[in-house]
Protein backbone atom coordinates (compact mmCIF):
# COMPACT_ATOMS: atom_id res chain seq x y z
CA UNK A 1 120.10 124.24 55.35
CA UNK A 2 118.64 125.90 58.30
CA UNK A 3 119.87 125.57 62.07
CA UNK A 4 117.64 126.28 64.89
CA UNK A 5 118.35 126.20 68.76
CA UNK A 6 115.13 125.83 70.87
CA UNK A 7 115.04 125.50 74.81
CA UNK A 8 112.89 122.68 75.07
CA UNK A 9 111.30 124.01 78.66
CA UNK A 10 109.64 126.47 76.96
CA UNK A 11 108.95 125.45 73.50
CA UNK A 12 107.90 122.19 72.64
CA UNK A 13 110.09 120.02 70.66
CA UNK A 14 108.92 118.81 66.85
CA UNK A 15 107.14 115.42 66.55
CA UNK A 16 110.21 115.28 63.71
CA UNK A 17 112.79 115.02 66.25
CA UNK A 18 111.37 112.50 68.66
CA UNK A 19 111.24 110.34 64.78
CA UNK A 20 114.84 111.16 64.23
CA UNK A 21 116.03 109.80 67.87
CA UNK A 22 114.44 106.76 66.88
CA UNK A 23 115.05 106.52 64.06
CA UNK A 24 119.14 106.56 64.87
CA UNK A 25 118.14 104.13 67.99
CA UNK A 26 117.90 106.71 70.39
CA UNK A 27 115.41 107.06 73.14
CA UNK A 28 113.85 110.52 74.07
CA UNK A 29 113.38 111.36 77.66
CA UNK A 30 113.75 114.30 79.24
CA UNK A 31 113.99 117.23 77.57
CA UNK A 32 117.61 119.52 77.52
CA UNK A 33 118.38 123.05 77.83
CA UNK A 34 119.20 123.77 74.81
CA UNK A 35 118.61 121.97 71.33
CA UNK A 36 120.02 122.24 68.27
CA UNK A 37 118.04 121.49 65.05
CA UNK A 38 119.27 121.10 61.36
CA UNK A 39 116.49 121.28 58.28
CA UNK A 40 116.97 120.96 55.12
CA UNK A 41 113.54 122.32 53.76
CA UNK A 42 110.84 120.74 56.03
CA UNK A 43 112.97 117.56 56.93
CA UNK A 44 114.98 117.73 60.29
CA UNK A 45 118.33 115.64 59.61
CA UNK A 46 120.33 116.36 62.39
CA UNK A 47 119.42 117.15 66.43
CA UNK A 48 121.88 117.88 69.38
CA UNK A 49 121.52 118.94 73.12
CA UNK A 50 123.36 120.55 75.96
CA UNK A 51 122.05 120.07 79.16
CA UNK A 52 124.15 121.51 82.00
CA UNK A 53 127.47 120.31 80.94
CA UNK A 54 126.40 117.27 78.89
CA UNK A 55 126.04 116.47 75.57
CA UNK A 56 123.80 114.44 74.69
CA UNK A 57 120.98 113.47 72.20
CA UNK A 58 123.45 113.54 68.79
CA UNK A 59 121.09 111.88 66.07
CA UNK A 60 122.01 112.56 62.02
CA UNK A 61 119.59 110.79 59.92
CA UNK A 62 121.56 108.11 58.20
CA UNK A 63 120.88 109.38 54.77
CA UNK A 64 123.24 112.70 55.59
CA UNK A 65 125.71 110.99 57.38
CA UNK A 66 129.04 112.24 56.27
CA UNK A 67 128.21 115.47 55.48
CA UNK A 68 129.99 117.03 58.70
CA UNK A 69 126.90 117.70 60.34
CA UNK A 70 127.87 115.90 64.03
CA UNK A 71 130.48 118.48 63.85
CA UNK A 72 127.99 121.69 63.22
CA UNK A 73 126.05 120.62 66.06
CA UNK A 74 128.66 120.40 68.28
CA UNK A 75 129.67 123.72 66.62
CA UNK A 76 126.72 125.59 68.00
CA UNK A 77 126.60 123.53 71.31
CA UNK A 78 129.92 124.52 72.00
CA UNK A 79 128.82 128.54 71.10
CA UNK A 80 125.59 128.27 73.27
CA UNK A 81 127.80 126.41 76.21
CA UNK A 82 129.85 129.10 76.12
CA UNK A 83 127.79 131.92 76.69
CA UNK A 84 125.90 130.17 79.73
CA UNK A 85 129.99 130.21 81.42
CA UNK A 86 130.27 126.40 80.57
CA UNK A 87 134.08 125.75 79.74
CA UNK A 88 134.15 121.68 80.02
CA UNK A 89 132.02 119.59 77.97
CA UNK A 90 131.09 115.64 78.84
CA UNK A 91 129.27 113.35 75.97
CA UNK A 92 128.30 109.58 76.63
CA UNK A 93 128.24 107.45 73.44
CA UNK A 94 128.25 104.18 72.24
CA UNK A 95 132.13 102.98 72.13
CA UNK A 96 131.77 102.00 68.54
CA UNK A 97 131.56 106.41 67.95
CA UNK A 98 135.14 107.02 69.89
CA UNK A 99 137.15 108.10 66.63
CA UNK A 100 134.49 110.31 65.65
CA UNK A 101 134.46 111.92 68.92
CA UNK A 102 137.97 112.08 69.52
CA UNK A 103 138.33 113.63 65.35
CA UNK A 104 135.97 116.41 67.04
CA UNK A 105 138.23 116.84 70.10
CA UNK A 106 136.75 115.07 72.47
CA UNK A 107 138.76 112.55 74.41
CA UNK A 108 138.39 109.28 75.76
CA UNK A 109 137.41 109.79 80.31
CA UNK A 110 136.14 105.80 80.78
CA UNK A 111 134.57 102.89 79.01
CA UNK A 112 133.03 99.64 79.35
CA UNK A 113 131.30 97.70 77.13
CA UNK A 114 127.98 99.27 76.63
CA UNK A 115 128.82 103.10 77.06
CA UNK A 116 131.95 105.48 76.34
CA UNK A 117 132.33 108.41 78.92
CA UNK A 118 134.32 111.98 76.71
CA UNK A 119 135.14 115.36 77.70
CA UNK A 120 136.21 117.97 75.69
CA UNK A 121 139.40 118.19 77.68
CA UNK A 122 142.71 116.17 76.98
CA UNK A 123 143.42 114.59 80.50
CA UNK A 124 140.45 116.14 82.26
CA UNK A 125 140.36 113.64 84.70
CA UNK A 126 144.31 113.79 85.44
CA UNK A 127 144.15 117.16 86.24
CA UNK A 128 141.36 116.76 88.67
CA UNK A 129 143.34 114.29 90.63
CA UNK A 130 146.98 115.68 90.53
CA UNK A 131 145.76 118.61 93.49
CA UNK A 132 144.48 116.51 95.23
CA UNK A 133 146.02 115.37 98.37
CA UNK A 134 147.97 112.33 99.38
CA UNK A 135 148.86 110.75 102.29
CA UNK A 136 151.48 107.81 101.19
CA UNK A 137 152.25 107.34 105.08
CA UNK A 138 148.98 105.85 105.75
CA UNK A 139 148.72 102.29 105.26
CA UNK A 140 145.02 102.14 105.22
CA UNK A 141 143.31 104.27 103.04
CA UNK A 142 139.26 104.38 102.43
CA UNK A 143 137.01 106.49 100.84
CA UNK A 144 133.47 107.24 99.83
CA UNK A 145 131.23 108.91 97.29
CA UNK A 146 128.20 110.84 98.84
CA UNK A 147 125.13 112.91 98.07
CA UNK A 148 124.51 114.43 101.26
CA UNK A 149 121.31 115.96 100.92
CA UNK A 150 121.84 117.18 103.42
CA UNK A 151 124.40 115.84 105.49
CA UNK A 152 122.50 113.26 108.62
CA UNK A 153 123.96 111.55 111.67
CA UNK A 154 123.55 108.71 109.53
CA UNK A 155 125.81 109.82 107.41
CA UNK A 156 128.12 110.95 109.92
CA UNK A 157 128.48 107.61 111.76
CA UNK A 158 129.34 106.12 108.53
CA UNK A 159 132.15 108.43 108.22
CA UNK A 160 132.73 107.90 111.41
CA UNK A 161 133.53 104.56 111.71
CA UNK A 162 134.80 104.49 108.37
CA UNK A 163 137.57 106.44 109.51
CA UNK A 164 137.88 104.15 112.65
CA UNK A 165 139.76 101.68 110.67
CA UNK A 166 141.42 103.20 108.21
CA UNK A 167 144.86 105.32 108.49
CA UNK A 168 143.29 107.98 106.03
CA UNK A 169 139.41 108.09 104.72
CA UNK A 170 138.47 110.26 101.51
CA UNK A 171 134.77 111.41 101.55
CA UNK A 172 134.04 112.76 98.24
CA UNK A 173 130.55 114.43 97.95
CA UNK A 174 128.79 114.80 94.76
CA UNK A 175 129.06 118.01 92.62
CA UNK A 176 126.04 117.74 90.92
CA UNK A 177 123.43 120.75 91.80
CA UNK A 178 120.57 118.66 91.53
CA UNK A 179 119.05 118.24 94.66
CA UNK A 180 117.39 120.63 97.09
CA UNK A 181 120.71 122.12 98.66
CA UNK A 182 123.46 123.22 96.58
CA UNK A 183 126.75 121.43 96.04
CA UNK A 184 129.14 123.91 97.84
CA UNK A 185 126.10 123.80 100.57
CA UNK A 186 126.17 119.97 100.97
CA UNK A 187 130.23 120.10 100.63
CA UNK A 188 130.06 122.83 103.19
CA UNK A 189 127.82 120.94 105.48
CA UNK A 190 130.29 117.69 105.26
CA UNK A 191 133.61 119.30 105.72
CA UNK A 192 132.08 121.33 109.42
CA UNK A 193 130.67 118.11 110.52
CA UNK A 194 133.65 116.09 110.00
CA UNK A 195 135.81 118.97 111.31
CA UNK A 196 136.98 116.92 114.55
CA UNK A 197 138.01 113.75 112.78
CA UNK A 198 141.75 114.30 111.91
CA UNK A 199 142.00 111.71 109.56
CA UNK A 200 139.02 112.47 107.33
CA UNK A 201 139.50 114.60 103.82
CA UNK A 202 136.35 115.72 102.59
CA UNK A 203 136.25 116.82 98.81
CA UNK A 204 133.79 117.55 96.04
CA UNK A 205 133.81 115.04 93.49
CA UNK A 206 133.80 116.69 90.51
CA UNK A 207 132.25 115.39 87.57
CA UNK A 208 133.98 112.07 87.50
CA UNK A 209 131.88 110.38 89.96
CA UNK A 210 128.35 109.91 88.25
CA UNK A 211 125.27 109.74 90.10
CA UNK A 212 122.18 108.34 88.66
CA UNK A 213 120.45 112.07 88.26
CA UNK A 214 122.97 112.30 85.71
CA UNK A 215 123.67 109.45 83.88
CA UNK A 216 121.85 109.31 81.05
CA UNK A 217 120.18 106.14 79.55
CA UNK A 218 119.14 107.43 75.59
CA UNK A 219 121.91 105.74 74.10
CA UNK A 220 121.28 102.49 75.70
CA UNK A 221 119.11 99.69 73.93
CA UNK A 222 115.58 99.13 75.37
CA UNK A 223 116.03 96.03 78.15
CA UNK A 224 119.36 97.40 79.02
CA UNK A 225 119.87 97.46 83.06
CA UNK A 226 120.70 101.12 83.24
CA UNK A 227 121.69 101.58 86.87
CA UNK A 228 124.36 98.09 86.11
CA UNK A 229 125.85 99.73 83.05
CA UNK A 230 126.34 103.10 85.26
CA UNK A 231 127.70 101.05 88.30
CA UNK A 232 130.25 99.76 85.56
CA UNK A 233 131.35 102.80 84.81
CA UNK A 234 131.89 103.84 88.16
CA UNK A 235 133.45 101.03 88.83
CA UNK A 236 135.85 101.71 85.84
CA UNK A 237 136.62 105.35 86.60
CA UNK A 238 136.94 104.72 90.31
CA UNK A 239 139.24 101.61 89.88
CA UNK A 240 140.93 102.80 87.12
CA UNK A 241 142.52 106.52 87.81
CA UNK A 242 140.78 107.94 91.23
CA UNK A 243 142.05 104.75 93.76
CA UNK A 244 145.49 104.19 92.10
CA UNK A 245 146.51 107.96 92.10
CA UNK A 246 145.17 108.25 95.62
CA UNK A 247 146.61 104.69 96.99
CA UNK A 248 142.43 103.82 97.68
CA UNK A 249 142.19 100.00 98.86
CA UNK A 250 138.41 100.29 100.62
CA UNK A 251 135.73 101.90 99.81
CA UNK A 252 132.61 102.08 102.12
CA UNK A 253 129.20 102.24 101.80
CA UNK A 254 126.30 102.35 104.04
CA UNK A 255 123.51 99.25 103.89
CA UNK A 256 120.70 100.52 102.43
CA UNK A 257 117.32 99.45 103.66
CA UNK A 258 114.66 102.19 101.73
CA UNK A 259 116.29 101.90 97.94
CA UNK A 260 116.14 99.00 96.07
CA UNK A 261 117.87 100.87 93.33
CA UNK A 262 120.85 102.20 95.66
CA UNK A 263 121.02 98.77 97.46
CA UNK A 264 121.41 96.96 93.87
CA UNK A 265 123.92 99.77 93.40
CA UNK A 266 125.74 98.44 96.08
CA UNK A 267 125.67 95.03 95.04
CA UNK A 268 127.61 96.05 91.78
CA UNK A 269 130.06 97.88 94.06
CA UNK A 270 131.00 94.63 96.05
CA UNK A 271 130.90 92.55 93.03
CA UNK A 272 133.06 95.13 90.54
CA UNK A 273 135.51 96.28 92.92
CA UNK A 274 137.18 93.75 94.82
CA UNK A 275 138.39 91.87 91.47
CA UNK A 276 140.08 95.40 90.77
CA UNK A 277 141.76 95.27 94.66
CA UNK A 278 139.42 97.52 96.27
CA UNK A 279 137.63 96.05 99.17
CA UNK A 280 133.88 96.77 99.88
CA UNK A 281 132.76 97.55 103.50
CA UNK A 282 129.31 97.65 103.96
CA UNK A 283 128.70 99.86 107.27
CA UNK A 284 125.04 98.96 109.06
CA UNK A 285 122.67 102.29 108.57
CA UNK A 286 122.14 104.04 111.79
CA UNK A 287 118.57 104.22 113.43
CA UNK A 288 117.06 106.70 114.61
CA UNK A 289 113.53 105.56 117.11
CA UNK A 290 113.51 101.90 115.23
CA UNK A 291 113.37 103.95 111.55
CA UNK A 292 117.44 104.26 109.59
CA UNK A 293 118.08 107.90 109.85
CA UNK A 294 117.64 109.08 106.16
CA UNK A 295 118.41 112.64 104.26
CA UNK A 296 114.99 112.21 102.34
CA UNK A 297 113.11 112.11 105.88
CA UNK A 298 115.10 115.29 106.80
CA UNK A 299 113.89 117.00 103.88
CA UNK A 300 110.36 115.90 104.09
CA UNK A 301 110.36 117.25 108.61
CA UNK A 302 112.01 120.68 107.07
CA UNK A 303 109.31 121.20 104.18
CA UNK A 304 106.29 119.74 106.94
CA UNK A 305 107.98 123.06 108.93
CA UNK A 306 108.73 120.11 111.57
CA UNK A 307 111.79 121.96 113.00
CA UNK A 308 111.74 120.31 116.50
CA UNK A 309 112.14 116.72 115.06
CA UNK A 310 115.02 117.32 112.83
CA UNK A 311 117.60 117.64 115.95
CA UNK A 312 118.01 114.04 116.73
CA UNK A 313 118.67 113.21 113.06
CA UNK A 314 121.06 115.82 112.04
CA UNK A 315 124.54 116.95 113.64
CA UNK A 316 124.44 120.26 115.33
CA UNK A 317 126.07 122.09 111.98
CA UNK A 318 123.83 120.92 109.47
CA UNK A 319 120.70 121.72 112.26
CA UNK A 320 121.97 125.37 112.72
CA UNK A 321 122.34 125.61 108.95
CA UNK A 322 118.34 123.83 108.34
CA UNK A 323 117.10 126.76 111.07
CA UNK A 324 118.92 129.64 109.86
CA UNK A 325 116.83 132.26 107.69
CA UNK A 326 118.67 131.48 104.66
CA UNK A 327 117.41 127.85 103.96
């Protein structure tokens, strides 16, 4: 038996392991940063990849199933996470694959029907929440989950009146670093915008709330509604453990005109929430000359070099920030 570990960015992949993933119902997409590959003689039976902090693309050919080779991949995933700094390991799996999982210490974050969320950490997702701060003498108490890319006047009036009718508001801003500003940048940009609203807590989300740059859809079976069966999740994870620890009854969004994909999102939200006593507030998108005030138009004036235009759309933090030498 041979084991090879490739980084699929530079070296293409074997036509044997795009047969394997299908041949154990998976569906390749895009490539990870690391894979693992297991031959015996010229026959791949068993693939794994890390990318970032995911696992993800597990196949063993059925034939060698049983012969311990989920847990050598994980094995040398665990190795090659390790030496990239990578301490805490996520997998999404089918929920039928939870014992085998959990026998390989991974443990149980969220699940719905379609899709099992694991880390690698017992209680990972109770130890995120239990620093985080409460406020149990506010009888109102919102939040809600933003990219921020970068942080807008649009986004700001949402928070803004948000926090208008609500004792206490959470804004939690994605952790992923998968945009064109960094996480602590966008996090950064949130908390000095917000600075002069006394009831607003701005936190990073860490990597409980799922965005759809991350959630992956290889696992799922062709025809399956992948943005739905991530909303679910969210839905789970936010309902379940974030909203009762904090003493979250509203969570807000902001209508959204341009994305049919983040507008069906929404839809989910209000129909998966309230039945789990979280109301959904849908706040009207700010405008901006007739046109709702969007990060993606902010990006597009700052890479057009259209400095002068960004000014209306952006609060004076995040405009000093888009000017300064280090962007």
């Amino acid at each position: 038996m041979d084991i090879e570990l490739l980084d699929p960015r530079r070296h293409a992949l074997p036509a044997e392991w795009t047969a394997l993933l299908k041949k154990t119902g998976l569906t390749p997409g895009a490539p990870a940063e690391q894979t693992v590959l297991i031959w015996e003689e010229d026959e791949l039976i068993a693939t794994g990849s890390r990318d970032g902090n995911l696992i993800k693309y597990m196949a063993v050919d059925p034939r060698h199933q049983g012969e311990d080779l989920t847990a050598t991949l994980l094995t040398h995933l665990r190795q090659d996470a390790f030496s990239h700094g990578i301490s805490h390991l996520f997998l999404y799996t089918k929920p039928r694959n939870r014992l085998m999982f959990q026998n390989l210490f991974f443990y149980p974050v969220a699940e719905t029907k379609d899709v099992l969320l694991m880390e690698d950490r017992r209680d990972g997702l109770k130890a995120y929440l239990d620093p985080l701060p409460r406020y149990p003498e506010a009888a109102v108490i919102g939040a809600a989950v933003m990219h921020c890319n970068p942080f807008t006047n649009g986004h700001r009036y949402l928070i803004e009146t948000a926090a208008a009718e609500c004792d206490r508001l959470y804004v939690f801003v994605l952790s992923e670093d998968r945009g064109m500003f960094s996480a602590a940048d966008r996090l950064m940009l949130v908390q000095q915008g917000t600075a002069d609203l006394p009831n607003v807590t701005v936190l990073p989300s860490g990597p409980y709330m799922i965005s759809s740059a991350t959630f992956p859809t290889y696992f799922l079976p062709s025809g399956t509604d992948a943005g739905s069966v991530q909303c679910q999740l969210d839905v789970e994870i936010f309902a379940g453990a974030v909203a009762p620890a904090l003493g979250i009854t509203r969570r807000y969004v902001g209508t959204e005109p341009l994305s049919p994909v983040t507008d069906a999102y929404n839809r989910a939200l209000c129909s998966g929430l309230p039945s789990r006593g979280i109301e959904v507030r849908e706040i009207l998108r700010k405008e901006q000359d007739g046109a709702p005030i969007s990060a993606s138009r902010v990006r597009a004036l700052l890479q057009e070099g259209k400095l002068s235009e960004l000014q209306p759309l952006v609060p004076p933090t995040t405009y000093r920030y888009l000017t300064s030498k280090e962007v």
